[in-house]
N, C-alpha and C. Protein backbone atom coordinates (compact mmCIF):
# COMPACT_ATOMS: atom_id res chain seq x y z
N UNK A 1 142.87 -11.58 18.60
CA UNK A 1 142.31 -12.83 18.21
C UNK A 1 141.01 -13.11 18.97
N UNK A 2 140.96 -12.88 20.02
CA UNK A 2 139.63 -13.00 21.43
C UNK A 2 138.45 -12.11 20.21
N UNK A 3 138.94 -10.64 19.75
CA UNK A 3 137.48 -9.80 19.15
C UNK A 3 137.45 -10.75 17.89
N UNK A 4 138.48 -11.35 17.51
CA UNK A 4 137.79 -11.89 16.19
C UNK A 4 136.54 -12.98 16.68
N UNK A 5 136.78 -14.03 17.68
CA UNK A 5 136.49 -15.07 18.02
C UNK A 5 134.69 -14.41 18.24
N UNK A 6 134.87 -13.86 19.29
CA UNK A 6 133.51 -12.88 19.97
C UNK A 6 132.94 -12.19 18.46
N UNK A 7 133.43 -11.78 17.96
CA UNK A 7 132.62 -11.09 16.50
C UNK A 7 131.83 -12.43 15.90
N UNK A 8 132.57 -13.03 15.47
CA UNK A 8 132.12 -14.57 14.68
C UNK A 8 130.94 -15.15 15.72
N UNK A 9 130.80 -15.43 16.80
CA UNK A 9 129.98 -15.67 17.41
C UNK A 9 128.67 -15.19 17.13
N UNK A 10 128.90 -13.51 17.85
CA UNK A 10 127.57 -12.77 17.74
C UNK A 10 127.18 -12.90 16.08
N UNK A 11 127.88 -13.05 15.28
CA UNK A 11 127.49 -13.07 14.22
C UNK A 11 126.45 -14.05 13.71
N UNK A 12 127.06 -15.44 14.31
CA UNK A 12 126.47 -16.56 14.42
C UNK A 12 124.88 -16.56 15.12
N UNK A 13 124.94 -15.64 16.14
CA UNK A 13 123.47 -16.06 17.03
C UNK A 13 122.70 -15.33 16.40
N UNK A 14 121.90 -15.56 16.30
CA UNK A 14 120.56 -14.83 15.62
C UNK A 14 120.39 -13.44 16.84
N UNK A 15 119.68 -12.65 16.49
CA UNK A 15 119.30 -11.63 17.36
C UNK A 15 118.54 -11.89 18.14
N UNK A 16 118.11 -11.28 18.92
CA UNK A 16 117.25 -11.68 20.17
C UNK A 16 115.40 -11.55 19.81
N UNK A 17 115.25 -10.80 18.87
CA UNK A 17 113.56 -10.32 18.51
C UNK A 17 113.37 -11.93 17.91
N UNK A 18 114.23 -12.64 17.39
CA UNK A 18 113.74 -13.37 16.47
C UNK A 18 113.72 -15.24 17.02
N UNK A 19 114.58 -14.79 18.21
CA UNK A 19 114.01 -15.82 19.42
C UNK A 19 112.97 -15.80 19.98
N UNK A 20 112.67 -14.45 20.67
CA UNK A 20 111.20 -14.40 20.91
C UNK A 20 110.04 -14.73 19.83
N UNK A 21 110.49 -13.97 18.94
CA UNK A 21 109.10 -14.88 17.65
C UNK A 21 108.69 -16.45 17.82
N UNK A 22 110.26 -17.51 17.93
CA UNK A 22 109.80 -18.68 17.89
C UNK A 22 109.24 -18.78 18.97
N UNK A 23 109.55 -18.11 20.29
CA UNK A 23 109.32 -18.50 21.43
C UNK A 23 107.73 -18.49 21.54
N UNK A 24 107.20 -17.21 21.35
CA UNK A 24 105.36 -16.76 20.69
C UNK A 24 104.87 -17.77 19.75
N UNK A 25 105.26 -18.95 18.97
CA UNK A 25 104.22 -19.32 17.78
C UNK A 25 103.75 -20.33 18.93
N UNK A 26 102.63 -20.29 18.04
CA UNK A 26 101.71 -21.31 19.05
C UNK A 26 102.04 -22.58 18.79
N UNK A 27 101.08 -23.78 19.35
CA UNK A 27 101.59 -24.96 18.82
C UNK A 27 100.24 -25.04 18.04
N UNK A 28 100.15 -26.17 16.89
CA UNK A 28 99.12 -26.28 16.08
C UNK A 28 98.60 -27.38 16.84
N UNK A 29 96.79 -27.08 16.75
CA UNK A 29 95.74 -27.82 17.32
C UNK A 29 95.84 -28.85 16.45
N UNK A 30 95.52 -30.22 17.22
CA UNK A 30 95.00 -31.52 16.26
C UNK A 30 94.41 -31.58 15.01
N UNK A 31 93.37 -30.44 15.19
CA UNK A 31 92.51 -30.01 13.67
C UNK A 31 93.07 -29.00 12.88
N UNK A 32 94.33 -29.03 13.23
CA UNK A 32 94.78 -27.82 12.15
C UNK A 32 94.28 -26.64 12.18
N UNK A 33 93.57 -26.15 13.29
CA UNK A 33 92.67 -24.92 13.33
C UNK A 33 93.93 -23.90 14.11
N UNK A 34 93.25 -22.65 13.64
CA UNK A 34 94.18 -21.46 14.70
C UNK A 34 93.46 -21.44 15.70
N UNK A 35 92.70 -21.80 16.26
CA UNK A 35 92.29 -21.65 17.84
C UNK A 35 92.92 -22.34 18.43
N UNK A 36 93.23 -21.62 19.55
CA UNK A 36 93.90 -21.97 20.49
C UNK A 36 93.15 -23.45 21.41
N UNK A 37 93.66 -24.56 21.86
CA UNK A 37 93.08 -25.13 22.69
C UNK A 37 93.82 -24.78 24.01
N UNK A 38 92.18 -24.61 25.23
CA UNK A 38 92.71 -24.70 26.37
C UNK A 38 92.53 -26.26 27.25
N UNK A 39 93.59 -25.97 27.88
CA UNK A 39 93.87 -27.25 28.53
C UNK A 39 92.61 -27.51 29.44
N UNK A 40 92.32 -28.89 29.66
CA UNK A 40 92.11 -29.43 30.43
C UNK A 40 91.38 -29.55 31.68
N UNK A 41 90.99 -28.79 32.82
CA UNK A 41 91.16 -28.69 34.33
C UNK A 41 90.98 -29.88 35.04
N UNK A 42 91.59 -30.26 35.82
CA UNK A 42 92.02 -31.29 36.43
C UNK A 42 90.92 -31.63 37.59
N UNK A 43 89.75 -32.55 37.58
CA UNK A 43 88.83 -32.61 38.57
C UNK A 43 89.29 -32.87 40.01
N UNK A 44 89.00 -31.89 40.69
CA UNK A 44 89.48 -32.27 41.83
C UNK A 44 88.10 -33.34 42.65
N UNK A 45 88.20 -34.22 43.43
CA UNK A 45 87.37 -34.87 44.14
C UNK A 45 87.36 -34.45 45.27
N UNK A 46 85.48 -33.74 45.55
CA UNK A 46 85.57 -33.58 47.04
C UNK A 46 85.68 -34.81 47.83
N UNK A 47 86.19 -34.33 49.11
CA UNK A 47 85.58 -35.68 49.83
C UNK A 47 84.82 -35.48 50.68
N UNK A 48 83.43 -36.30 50.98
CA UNK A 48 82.51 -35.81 51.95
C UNK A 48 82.48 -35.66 52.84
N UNK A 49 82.19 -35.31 53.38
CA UNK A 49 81.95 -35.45 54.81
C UNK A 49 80.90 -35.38 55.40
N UNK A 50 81.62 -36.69 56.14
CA UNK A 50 80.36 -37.85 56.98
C UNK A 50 79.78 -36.10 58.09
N UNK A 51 78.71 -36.40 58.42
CA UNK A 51 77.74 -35.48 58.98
C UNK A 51 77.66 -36.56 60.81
N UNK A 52 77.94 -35.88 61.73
CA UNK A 52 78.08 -36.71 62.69
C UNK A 52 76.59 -37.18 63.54
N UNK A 53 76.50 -37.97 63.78
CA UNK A 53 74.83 -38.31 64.11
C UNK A 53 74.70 -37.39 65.35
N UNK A 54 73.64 -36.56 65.43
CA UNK A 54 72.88 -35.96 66.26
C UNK A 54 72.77 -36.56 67.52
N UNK A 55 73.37 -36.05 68.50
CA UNK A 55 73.10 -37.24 69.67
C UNK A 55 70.98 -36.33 70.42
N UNK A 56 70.99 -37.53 71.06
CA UNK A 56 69.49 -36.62 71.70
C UNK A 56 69.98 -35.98 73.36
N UNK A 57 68.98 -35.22 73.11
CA UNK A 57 68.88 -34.05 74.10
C UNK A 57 68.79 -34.69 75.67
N UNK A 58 69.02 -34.28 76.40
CA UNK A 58 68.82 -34.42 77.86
C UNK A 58 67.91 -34.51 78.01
N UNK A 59 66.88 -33.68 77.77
CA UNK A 59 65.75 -33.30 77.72
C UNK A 59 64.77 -34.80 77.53
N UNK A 60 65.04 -35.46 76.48
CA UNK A 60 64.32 -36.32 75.54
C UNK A 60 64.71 -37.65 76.26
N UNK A 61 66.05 -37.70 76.60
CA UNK A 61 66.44 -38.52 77.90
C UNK A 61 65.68 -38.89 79.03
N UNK A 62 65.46 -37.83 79.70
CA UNK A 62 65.13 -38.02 80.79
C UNK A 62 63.56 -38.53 80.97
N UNK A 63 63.14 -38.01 79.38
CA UNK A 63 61.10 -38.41 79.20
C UNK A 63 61.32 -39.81 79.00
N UNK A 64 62.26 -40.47 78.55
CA UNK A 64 62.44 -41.90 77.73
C UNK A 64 62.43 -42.57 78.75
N UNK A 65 63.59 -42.55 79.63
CA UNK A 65 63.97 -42.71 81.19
C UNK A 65 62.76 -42.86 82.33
N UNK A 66 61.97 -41.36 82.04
CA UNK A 66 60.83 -42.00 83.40
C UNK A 66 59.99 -42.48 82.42
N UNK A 67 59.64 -42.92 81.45
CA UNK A 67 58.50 -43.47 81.10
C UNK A 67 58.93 -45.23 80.94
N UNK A 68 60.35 -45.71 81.08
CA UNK A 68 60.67 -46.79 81.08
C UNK A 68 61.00 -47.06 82.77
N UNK A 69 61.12 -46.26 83.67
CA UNK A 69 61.12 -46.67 85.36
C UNK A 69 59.31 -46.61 85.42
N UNK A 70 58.47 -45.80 84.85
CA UNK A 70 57.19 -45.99 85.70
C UNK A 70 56.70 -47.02 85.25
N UNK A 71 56.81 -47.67 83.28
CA UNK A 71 56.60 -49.02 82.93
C UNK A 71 56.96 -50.05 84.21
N UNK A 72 57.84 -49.70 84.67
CA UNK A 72 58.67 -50.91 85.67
C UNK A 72 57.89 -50.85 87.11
N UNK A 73 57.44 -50.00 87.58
CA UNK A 73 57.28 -50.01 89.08
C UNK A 73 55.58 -50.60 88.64
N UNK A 74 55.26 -49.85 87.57
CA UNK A 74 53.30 -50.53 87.26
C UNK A 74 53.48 -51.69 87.20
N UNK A 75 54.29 -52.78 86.42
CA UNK A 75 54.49 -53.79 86.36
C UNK A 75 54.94 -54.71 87.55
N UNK A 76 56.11 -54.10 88.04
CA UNK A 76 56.05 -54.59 89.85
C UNK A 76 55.13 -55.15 90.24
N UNK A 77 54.46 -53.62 90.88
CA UNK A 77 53.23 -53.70 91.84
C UNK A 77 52.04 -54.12 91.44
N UNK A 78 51.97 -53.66 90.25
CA UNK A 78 50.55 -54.59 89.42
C UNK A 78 48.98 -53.58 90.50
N UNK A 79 49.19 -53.35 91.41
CA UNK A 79 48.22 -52.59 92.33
C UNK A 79 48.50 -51.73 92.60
N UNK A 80 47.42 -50.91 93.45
CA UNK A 80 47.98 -49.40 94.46
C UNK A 80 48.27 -49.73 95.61
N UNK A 81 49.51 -48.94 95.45
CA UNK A 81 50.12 -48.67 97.06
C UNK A 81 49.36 -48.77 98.36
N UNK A 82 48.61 -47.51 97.93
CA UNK A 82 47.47 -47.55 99.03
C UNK A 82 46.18 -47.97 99.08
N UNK A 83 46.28 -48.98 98.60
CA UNK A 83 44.82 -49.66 98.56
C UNK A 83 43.58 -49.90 99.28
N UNK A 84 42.55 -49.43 99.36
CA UNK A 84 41.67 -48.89 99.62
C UNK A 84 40.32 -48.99 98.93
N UNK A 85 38.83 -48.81 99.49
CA UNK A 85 37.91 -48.86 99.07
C UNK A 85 37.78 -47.50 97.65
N UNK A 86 38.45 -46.78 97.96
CA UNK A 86 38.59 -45.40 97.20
C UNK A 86 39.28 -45.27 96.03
N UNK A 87 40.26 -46.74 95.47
CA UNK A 87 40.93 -46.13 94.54
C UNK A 87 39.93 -46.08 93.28
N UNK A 88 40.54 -45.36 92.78
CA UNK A 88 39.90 -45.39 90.92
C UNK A 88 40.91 -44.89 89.79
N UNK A 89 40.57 -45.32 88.55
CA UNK A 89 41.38 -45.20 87.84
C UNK A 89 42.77 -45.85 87.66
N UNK A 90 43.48 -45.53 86.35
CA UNK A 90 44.82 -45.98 85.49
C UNK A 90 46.04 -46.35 86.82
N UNK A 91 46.56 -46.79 86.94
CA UNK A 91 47.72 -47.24 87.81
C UNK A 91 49.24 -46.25 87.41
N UNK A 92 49.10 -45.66 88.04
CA UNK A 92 50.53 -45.04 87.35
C UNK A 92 51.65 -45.09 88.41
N UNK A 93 52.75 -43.94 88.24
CA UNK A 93 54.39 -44.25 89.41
C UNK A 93 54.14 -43.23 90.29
N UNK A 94 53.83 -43.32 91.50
CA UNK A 94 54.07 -42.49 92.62
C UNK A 94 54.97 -41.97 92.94
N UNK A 95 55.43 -41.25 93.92
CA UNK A 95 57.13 -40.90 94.45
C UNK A 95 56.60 -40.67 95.76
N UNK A 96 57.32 -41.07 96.72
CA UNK A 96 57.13 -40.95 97.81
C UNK A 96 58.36 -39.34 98.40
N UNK A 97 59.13 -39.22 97.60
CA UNK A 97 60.04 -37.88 97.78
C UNK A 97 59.71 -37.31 96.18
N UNK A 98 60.03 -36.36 96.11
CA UNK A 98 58.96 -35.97 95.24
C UNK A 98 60.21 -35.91 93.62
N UNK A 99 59.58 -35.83 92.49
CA UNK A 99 60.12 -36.37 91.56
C UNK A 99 61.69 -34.97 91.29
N UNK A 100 61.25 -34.11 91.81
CA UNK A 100 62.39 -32.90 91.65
C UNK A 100 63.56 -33.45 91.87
N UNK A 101 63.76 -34.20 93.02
CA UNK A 101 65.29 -34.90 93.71
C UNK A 101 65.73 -35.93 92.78
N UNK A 102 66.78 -35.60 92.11
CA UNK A 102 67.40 -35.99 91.22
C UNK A 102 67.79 -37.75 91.73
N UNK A 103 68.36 -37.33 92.91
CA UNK A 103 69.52 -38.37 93.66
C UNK A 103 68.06 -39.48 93.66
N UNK A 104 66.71 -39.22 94.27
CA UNK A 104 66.06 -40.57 94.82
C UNK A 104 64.61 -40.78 93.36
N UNK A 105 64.83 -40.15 92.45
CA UNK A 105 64.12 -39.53 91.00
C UNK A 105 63.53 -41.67 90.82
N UNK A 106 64.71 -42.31 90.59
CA UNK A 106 64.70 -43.28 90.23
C UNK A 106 64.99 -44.71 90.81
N UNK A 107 64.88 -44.27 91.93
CA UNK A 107 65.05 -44.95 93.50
C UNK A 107 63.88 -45.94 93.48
N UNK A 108 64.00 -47.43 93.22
CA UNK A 108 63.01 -48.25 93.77
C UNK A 108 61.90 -48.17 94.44
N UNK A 109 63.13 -48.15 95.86
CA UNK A 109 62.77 -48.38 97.01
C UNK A 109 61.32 -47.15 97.24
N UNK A 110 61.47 -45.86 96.60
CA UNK A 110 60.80 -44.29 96.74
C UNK A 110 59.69 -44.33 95.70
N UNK A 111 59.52 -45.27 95.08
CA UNK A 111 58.36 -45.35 93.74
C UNK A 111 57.90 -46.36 94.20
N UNK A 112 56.82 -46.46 94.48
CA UNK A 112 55.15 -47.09 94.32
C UNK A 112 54.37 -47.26 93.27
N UNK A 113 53.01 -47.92 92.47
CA UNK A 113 52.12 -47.96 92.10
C UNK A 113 51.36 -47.21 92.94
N UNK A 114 50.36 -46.48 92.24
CA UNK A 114 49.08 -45.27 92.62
C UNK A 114 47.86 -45.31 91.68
N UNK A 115 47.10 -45.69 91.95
CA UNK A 115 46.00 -45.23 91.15
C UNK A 115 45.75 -44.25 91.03
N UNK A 116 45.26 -43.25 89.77
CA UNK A 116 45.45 -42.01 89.30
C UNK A 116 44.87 -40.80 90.95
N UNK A 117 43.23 -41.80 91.32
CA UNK A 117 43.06 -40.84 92.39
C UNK A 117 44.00 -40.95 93.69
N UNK A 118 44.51 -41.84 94.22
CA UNK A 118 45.87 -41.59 95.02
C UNK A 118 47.19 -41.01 95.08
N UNK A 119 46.67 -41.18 93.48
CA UNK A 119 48.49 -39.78 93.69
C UNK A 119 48.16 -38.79 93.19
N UNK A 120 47.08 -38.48 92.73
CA UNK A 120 46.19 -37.25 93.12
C UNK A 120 46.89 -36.45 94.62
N UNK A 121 46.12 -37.24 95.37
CA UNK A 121 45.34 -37.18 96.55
C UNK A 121 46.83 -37.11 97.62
N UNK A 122 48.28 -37.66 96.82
CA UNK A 122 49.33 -37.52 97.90
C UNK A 122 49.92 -35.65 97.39
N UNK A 123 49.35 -35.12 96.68
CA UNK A 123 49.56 -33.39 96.66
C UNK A 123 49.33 -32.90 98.30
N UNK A 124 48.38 -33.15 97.79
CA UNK A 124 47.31 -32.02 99.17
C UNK A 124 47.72 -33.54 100.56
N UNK A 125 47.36 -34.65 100.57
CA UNK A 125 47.89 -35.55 101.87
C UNK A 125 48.66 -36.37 101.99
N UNK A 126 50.03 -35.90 102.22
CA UNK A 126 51.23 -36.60 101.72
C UNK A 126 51.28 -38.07 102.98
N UNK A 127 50.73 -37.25 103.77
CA UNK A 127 50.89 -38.31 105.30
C UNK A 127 50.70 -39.38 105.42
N UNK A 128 49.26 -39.86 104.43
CA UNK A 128 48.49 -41.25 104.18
C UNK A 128 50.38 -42.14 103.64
N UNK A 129 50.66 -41.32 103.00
CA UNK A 129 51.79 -42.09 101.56
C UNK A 129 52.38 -42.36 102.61
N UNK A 130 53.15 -41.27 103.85
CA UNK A 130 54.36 -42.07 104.40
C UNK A 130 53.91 -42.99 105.74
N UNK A 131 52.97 -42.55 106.11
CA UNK A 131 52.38 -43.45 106.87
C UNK A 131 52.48 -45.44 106.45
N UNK A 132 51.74 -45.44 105.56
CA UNK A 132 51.75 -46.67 104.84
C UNK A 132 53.35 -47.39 104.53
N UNK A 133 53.74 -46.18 103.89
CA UNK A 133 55.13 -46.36 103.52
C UNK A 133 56.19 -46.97 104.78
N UNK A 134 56.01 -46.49 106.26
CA UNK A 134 56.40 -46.36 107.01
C UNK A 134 56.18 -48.19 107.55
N UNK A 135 55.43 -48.19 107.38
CA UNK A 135 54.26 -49.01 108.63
C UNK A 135 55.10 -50.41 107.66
N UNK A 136 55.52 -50.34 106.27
CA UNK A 136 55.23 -51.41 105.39
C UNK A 136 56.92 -51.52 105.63
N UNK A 137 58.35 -50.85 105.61
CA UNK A 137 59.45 -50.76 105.04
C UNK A 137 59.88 -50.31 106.79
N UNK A 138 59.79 -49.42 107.86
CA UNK A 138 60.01 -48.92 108.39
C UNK A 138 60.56 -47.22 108.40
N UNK A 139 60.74 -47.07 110.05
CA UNK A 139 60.96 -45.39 109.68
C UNK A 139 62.66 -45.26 109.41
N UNK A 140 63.11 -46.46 109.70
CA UNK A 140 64.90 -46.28 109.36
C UNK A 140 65.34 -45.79 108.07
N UNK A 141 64.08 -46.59 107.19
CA UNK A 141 64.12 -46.54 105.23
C UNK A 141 63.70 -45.29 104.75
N UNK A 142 62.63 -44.67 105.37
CA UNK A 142 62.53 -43.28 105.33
C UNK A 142 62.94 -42.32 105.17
N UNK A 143 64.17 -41.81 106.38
CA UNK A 143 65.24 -41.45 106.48
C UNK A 143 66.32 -41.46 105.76
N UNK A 144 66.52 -42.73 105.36
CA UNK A 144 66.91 -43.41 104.58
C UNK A 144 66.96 -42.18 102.87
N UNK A 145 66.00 -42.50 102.52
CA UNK A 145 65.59 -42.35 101.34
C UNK A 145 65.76 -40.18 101.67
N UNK A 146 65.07 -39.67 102.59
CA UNK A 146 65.06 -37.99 102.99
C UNK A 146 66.77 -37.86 103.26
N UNK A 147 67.62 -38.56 103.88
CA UNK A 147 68.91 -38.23 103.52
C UNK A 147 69.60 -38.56 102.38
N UNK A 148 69.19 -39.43 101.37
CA UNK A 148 69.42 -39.83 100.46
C UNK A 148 69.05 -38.32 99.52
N UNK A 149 67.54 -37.99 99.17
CA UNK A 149 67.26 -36.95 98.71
C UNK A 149 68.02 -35.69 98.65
N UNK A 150 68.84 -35.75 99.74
CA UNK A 150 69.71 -34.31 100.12
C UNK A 150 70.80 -34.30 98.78
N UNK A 151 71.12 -35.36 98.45
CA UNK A 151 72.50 -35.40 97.87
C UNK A 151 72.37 -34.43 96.40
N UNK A 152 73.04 -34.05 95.87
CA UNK A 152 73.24 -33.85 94.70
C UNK A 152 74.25 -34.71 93.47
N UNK A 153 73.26 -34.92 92.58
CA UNK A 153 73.22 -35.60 91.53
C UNK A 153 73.61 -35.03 90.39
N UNK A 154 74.93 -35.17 89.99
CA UNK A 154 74.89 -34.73 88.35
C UNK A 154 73.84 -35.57 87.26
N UNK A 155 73.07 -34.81 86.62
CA UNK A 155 71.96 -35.90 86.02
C UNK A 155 72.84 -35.78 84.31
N UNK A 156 73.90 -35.87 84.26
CA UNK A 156 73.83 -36.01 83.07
C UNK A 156 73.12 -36.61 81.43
N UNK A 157 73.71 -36.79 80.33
CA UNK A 157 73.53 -37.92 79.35
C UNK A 157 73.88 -39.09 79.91
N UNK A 158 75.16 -39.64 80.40
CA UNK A 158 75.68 -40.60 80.89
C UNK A 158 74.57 -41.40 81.76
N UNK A 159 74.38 -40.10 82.70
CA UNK A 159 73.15 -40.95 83.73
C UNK A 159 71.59 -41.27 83.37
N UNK A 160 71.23 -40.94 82.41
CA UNK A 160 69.73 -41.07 81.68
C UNK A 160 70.28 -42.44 80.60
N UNK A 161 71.43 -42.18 80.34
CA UNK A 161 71.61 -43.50 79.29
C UNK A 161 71.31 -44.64 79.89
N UNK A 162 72.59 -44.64 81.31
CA UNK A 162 72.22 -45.94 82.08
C UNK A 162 70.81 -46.26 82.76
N UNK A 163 70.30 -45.42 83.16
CA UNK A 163 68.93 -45.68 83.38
C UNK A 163 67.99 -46.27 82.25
N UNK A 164 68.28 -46.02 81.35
CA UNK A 164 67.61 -46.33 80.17
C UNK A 164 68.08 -47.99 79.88
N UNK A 165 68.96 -47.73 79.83
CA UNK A 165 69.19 -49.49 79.43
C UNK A 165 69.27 -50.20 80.58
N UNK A 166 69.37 -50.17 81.76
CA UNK A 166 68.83 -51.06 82.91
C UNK A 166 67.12 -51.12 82.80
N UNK A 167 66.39 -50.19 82.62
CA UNK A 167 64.98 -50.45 82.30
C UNK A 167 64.58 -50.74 81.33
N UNK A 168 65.26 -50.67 80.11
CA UNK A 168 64.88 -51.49 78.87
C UNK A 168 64.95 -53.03 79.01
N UNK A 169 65.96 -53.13 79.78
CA UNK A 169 66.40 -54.52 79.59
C UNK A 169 65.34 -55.45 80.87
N UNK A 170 65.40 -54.98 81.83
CA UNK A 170 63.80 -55.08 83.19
C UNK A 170 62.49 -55.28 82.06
N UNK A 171 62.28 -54.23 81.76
CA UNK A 171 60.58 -53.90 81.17
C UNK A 171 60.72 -55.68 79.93
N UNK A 172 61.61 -55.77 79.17
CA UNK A 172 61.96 -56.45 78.43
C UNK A 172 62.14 -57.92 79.28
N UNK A 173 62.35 -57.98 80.20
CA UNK A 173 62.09 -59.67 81.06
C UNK A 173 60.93 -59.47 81.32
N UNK A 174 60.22 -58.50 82.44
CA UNK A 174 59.15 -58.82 83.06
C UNK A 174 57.93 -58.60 82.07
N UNK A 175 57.86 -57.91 81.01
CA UNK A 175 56.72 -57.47 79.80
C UNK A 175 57.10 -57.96 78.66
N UNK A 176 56.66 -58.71 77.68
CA UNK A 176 57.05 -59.40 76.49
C UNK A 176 56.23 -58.17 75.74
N UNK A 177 55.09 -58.12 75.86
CA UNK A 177 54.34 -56.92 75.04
C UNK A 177 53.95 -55.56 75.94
N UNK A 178 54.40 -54.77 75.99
CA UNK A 178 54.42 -53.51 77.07
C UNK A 178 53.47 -52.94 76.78
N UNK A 179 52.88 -52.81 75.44
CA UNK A 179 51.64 -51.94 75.54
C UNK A 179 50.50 -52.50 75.61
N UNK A 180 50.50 -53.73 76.44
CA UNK A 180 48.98 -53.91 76.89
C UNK A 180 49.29 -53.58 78.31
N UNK A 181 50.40 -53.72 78.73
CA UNK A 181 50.32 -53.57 80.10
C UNK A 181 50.89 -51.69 80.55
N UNK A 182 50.67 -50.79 79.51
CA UNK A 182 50.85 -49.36 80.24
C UNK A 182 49.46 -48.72 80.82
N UNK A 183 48.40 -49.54 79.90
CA UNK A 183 47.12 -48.91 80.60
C UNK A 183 46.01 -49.55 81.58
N UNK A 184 47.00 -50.60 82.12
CA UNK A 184 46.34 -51.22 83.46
C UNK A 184 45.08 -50.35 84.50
N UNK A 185 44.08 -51.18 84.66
CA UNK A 185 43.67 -50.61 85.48
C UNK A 185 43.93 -50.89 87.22
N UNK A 186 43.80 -49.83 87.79
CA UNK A 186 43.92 -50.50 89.74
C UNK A 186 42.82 -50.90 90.23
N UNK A 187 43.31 -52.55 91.18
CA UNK A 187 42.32 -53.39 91.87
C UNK A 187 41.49 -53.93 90.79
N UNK A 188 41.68 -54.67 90.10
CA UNK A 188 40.49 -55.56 89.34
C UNK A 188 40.72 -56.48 89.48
């Protein structure tokens, strides 16, 4: 009775080639056409990406930096340091330790006003500078400032930033318009 049951069955199912046929017909396009339509592709959205701002160089720092401390010390002193029948010329920032030393680079107390021929003139005769320097502050401050020089300074970004915005914000009280006052002349 089981082979009768199993006979009647297979009899019943269609064969297998003729499943696959239905399985192969295509589906009919909207227009009734035999071409095939292909689907779709699904837009993908880039997403951008933000480009991170360029920070500036050390380098570009440190020019920004002394050109906003020597604005400040010309404005100070308004004169030369060493004033004299001899000066001549533009007023610019002296250093009394010389600008290489990171640690005293931006040191007040170590920057002067110079008229262009006086800080010339402290290359080749440094002695006049500390002499004066001496006579005006004492020799304790001196010292002062030559043990100070010894130290080492990380000069980072960090440290050109803050320099920068303590002298922006100086040049910005004591100068309302800064560029009449960068090309001062000395003693008039």
């Amino acid at each position: 009775m089981e082979n009768k049951l199993t006979d009647a069955l297979i009899q019943q199912m269609r064969p297998l080639s003729s499943i696959n046929k239905i399985l192969k017909k295509k589906k009919p396009t909207p227009s009734n056409s035999t071409i095939p339509v292909k689907p779709k592709k699904k837009k993908i959205k880039k997403v951008k990406k933000t480009k991170r701002k360029k920070l500036p160089s050390i380098k570009s720092l440190k020019r920004k930096a002394d050109k906003l401390f020597s604005l400040f010390i010309r404005n100070r002193d308004k004169v030369c340091f060493l004033k004299s029948k001899d000066c001549k010329g533009a007023i610019q920032c002296g250093h009394l330790i010389k600008r290489s030393k990171m640690a005293t680079r931006y040191d007040e107390l170590n920057c002067h006003a110079l008229c262009e021929y006086h800080n010339y003139l402290d290359n080749f005769e440094h002695d006049l500078y500390v002499a004066r320097f001496i006579e005006k502050y004492g020799s304790e401050a001196y010292l002062r400032l030559v043990k100070k020089s010894r130290r080492l300074v990380k000069a980072n970004r960090l440290f050109f930033e803050k320099i920068i915005k303590k002298y922006e914000r100086l040049n910005n009280y004591f100068t309302p318009n800064i560029e009449t006052a960068t090309r001062r002349r000395c003693c008039l």
